[in-house]
Protein backbone atom coordinates (compact mmCIF):
# COMPACT_ATOMS: atom_id res chain seq x y z
CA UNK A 1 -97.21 -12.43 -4.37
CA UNK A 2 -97.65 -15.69 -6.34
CA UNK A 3 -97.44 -18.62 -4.04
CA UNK A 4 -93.86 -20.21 -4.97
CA UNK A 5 -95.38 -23.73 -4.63
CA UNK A 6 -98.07 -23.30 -7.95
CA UNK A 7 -95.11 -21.61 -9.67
CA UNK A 8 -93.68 -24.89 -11.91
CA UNK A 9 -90.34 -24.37 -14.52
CA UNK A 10 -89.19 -27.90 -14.21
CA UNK A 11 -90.73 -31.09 -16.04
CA UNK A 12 -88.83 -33.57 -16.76
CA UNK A 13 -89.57 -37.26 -18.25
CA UNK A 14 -86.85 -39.91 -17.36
CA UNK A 15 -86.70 -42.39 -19.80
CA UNK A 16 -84.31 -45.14 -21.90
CA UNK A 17 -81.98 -43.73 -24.41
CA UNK A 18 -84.04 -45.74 -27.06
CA UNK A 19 -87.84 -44.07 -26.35
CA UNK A 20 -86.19 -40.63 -26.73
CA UNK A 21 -86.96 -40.62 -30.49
CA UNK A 22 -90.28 -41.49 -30.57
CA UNK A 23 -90.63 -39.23 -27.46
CA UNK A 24 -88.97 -35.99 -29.14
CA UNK A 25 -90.09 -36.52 -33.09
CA UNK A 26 -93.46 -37.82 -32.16
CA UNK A 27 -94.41 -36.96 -28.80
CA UNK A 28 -95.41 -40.39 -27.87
CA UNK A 29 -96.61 -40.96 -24.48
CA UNK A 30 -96.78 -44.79 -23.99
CA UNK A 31 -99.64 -44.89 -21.09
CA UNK A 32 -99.94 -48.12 -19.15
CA UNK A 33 -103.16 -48.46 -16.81
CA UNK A 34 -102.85 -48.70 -12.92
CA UNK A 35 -103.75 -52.15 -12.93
CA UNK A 36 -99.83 -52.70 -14.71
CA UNK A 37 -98.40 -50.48 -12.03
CA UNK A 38 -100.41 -51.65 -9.21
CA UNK A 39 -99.02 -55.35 -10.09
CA UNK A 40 -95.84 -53.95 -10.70
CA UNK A 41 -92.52 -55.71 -8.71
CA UNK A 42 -89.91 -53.64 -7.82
CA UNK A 43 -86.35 -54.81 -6.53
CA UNK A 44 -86.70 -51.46 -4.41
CA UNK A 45 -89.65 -49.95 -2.86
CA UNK A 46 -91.63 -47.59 -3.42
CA UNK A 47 -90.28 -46.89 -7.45
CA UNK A 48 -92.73 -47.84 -10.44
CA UNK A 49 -94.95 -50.69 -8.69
CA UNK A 50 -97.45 -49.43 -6.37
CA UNK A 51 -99.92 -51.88 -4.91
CA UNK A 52 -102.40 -49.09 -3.84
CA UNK A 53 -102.68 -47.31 -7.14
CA UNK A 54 -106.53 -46.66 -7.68
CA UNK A 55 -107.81 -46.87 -4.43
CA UNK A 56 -111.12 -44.84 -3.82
CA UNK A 57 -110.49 -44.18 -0.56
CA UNK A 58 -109.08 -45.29 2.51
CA UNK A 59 -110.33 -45.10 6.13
CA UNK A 60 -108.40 -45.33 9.99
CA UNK A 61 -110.12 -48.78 10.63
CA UNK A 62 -111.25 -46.88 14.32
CA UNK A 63 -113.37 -44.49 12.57
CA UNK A 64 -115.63 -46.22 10.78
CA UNK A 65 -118.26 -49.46 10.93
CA UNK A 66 -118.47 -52.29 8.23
CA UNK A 67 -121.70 -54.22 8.10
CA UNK A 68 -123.23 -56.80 6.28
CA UNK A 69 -126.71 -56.31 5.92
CA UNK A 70 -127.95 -55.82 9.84
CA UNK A 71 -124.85 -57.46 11.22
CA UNK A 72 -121.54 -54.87 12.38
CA UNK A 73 -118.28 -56.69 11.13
CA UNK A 74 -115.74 -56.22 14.06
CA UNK A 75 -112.15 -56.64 14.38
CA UNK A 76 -110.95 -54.71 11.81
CA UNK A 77 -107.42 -53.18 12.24
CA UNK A 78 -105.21 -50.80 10.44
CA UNK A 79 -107.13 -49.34 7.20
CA UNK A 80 -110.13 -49.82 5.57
CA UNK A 81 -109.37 -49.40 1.37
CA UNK A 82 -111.54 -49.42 -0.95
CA UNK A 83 -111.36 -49.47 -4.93
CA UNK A 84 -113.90 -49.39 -7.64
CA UNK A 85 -113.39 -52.33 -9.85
CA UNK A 86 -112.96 -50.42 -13.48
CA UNK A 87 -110.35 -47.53 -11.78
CA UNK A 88 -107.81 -50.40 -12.94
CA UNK A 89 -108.20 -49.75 -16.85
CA UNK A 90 -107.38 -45.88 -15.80
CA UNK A 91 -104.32 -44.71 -18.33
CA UNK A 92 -101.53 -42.68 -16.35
CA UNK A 93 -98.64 -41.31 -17.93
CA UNK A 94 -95.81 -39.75 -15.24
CA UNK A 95 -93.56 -36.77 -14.91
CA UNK A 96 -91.15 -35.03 -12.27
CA UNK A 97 -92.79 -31.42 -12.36
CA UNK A 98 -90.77 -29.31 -9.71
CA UNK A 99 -91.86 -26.40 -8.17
CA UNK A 100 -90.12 -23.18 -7.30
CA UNK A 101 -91.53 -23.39 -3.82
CA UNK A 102 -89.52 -27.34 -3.19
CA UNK A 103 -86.43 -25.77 -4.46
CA UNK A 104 -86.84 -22.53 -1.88
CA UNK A 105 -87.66 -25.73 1.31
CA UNK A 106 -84.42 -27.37 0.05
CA UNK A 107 -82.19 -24.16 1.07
CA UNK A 108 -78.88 -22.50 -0.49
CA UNK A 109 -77.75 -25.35 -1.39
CA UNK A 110 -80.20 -26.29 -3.40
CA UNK A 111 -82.38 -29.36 -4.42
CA UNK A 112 -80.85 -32.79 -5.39
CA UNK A 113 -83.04 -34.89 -7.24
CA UNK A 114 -82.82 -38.53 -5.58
CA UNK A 115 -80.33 -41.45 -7.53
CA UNK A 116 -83.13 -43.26 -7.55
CA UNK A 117 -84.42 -41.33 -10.88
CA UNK A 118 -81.43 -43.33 -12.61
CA UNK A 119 -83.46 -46.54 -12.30
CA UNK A 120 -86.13 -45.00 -15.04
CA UNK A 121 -83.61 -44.56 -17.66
CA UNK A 122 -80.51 -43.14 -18.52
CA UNK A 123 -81.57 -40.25 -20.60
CA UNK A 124 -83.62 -37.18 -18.77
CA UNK A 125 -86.00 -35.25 -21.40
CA UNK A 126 -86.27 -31.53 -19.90
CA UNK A 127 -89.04 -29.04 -20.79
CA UNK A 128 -88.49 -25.98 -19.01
CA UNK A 129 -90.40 -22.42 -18.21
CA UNK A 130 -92.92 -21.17 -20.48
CA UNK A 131 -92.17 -24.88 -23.00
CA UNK A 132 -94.06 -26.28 -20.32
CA UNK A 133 -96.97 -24.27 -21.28
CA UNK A 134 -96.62 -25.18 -24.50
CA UNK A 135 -96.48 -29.18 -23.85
CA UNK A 136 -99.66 -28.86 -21.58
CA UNK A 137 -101.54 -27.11 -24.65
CA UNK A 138 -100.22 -29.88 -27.12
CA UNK A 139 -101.35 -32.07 -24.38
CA UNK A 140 -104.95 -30.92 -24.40
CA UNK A 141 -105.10 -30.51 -27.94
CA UNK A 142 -104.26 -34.04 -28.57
CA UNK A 143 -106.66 -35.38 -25.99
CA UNK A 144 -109.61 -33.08 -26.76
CA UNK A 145 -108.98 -34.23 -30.80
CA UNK A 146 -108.98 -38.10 -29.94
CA UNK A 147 -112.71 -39.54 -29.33
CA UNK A 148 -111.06 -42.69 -27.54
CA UNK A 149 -110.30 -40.99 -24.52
CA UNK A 150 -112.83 -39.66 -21.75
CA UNK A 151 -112.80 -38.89 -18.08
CA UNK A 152 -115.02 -39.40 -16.04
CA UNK A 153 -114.35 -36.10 -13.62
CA UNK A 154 -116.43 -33.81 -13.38
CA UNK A 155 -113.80 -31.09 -13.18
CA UNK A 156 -113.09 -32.79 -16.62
CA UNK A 157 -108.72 -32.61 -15.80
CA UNK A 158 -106.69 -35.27 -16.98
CA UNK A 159 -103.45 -33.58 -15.90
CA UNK A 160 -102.44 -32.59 -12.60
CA UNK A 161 -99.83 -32.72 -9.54
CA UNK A 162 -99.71 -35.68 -7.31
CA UNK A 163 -101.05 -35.05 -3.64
CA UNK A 164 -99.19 -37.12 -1.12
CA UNK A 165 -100.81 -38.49 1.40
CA UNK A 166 -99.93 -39.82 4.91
CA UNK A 167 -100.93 -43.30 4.77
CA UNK A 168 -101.44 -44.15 8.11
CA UNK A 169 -103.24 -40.21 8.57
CA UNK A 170 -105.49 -40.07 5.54
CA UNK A 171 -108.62 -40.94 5.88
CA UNK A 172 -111.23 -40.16 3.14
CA UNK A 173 -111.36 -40.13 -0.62
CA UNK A 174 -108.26 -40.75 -3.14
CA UNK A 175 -108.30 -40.74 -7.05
CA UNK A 176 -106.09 -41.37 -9.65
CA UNK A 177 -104.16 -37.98 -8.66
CA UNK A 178 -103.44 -39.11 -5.07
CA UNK A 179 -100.45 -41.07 -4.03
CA UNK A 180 -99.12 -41.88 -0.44
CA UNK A 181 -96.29 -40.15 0.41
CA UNK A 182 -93.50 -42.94 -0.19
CA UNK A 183 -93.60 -41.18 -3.43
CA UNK A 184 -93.17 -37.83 -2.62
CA UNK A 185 -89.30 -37.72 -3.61
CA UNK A 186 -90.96 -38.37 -7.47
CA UNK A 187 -92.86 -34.83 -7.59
CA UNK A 188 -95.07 -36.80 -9.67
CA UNK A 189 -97.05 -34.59 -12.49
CA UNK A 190 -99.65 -37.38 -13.68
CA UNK A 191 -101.35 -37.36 -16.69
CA UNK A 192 -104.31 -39.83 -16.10
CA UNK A 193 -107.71 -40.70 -18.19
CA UNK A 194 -110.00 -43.58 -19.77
CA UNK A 195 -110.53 -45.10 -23.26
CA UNK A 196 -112.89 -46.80 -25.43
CA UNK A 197 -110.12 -48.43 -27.57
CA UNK A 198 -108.49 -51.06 -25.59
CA UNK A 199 -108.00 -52.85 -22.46
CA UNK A 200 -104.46 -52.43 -21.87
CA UNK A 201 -101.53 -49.61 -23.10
CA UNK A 202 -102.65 -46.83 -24.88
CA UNK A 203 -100.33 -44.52 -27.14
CA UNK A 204 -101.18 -41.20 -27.12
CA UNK A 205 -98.99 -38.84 -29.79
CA UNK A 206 -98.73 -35.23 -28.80
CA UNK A 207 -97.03 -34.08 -32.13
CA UNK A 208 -93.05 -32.87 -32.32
CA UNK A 209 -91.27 -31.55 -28.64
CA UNK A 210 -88.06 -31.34 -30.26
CA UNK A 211 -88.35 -27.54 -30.58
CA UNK A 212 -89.48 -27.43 -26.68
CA UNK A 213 -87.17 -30.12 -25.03
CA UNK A 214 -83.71 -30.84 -24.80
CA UNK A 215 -82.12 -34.30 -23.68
CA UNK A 216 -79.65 -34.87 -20.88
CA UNK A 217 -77.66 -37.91 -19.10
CA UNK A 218 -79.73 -39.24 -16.55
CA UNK A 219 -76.82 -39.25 -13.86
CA UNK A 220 -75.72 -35.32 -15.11
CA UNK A 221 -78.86 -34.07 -14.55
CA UNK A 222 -79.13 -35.23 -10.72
CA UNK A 223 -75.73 -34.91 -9.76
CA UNK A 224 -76.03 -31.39 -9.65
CA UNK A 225 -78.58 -29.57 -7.64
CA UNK A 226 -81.56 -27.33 -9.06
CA UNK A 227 -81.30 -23.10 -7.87
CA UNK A 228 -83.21 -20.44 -7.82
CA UNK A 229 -80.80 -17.56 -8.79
CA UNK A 230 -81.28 -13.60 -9.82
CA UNK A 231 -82.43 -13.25 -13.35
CA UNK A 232 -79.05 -10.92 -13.84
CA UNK A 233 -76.97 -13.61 -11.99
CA UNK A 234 -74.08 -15.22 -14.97
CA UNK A 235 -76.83 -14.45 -17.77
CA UNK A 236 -79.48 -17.14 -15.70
CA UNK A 237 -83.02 -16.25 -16.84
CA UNK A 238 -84.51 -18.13 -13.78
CA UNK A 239 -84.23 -21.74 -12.31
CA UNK A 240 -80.95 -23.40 -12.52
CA UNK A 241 -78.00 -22.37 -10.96
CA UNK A 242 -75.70 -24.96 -13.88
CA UNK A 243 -77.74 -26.59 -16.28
CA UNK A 244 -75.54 -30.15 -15.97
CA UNK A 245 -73.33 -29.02 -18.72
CA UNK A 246 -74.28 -29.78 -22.31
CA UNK A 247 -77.32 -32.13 -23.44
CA UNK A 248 -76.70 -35.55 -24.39
């Protein structure tokens, strides 16, 4: 049996009514670096800013030894982070991917996405079950046709869930795909790479979603809470128990 937690039909881009265009008809994915969201200020925490985006790593303090040259540095509380000086001009572009397994945890009653998704726009693009397929092959066709972009990986992916991480636990390696879990409630699917062309921004076009997506009120979609049901349940082919009515 397929574990529940790999199994995704959910992606969902919240957004301001007046991207949705260029978002539907052109599949524009306006990428800021983590340098923009690392210096990012938020009214609330833990929302768009975070000011340990693009760490390398991050150590318990007790478990390791700083020196400087033949000389131990001591006193060193809390944790040891570390960052590589270029991770800042990294390009990210974030999603809410949810997957089947998060809705099971959340029980009969389902899972309520958080109010705080209303503060990143007040239109919710969906792309559901096998679209999302479709969007992640537009993806890579788009990045493996534009010479600008690279990554450095050696796995070469440039698309991937989030890992939360316990920030006071952790202590290793991070990249670009690894957030500390003041995040979690996102269920952050993060596309993330490099580029030759500039120093900032970088607009990557995907080509048409209209035919994949559909477009919903912000406040519709996460007033009501996502269900697995039967396929034969009320003519439900999988995932949600009311699709928040009609799209916007």
């Amino acid at each position: 049996m397929e574990d529940p937690n790999r199994i995704f039909r959910v992606l969902i881009k919240f957004m301001d009514e007046k991207y949705v265009d260029s978002f539907l008809n052109e599949g524009l994915l306006f990428m800021n670096n983590i340098d923009f969201f690392k210096n990012y200020e938020d009214a609330d925490v833990a929302l768009r800013g975070d000011v340990n985006e693009g760490l390398a790593a991050s150590y318990k303090s007790d478990e390791v030894t700083i020196t400087l040259g033949e000389h131990e540095i001591e006193g060193a509380v809390g944790k040891v982070d570390l960052r590589y000086h270029h991770e800042g001009d990294t390009n990210i572009y974030s999603m809410t991917k949810v997957s089947d397994g998060k809705i099971l945890e959340a029980g009969e009653n389902g899972l309520l996405l958080p109010e705080k998704f209303s503060s990143f726009g007040n239109r919710a693009v969906l792309i559901g079950g096998s679209n999302i397929v479709e969007f992640e092959r537009r993806l890579k066709a788009a990045v493996s046709n534009d010479e600008n972009i690279y990554t450095p990986r050696e796995d070469g992916v440039v698309a991937k869930q989030i890992s939360y991480l316990d920030r006071e636990q952790h202590h290793g390696q991070m990249d670009a795909f690894d957030k500390f879990d003041d995040y979690a409630w996102q269920h952050e699917w993060r596309i993330a790479f490099k580029q030759s062309k500039s120093n900032g921004a970088y607009p990557l076009k995907i080509g048409s979603l209209a035919d994949i997506a559909q477009v919903f009120e912000t406040d519709s979609l996460i007033s009501q809470p996502l269900k697995l049901v039967p396929k034969n349940s009320a003519n439900r082919t999988a995932i949600i128990e009311q699709l928040i009515g009609q799209p916007s």
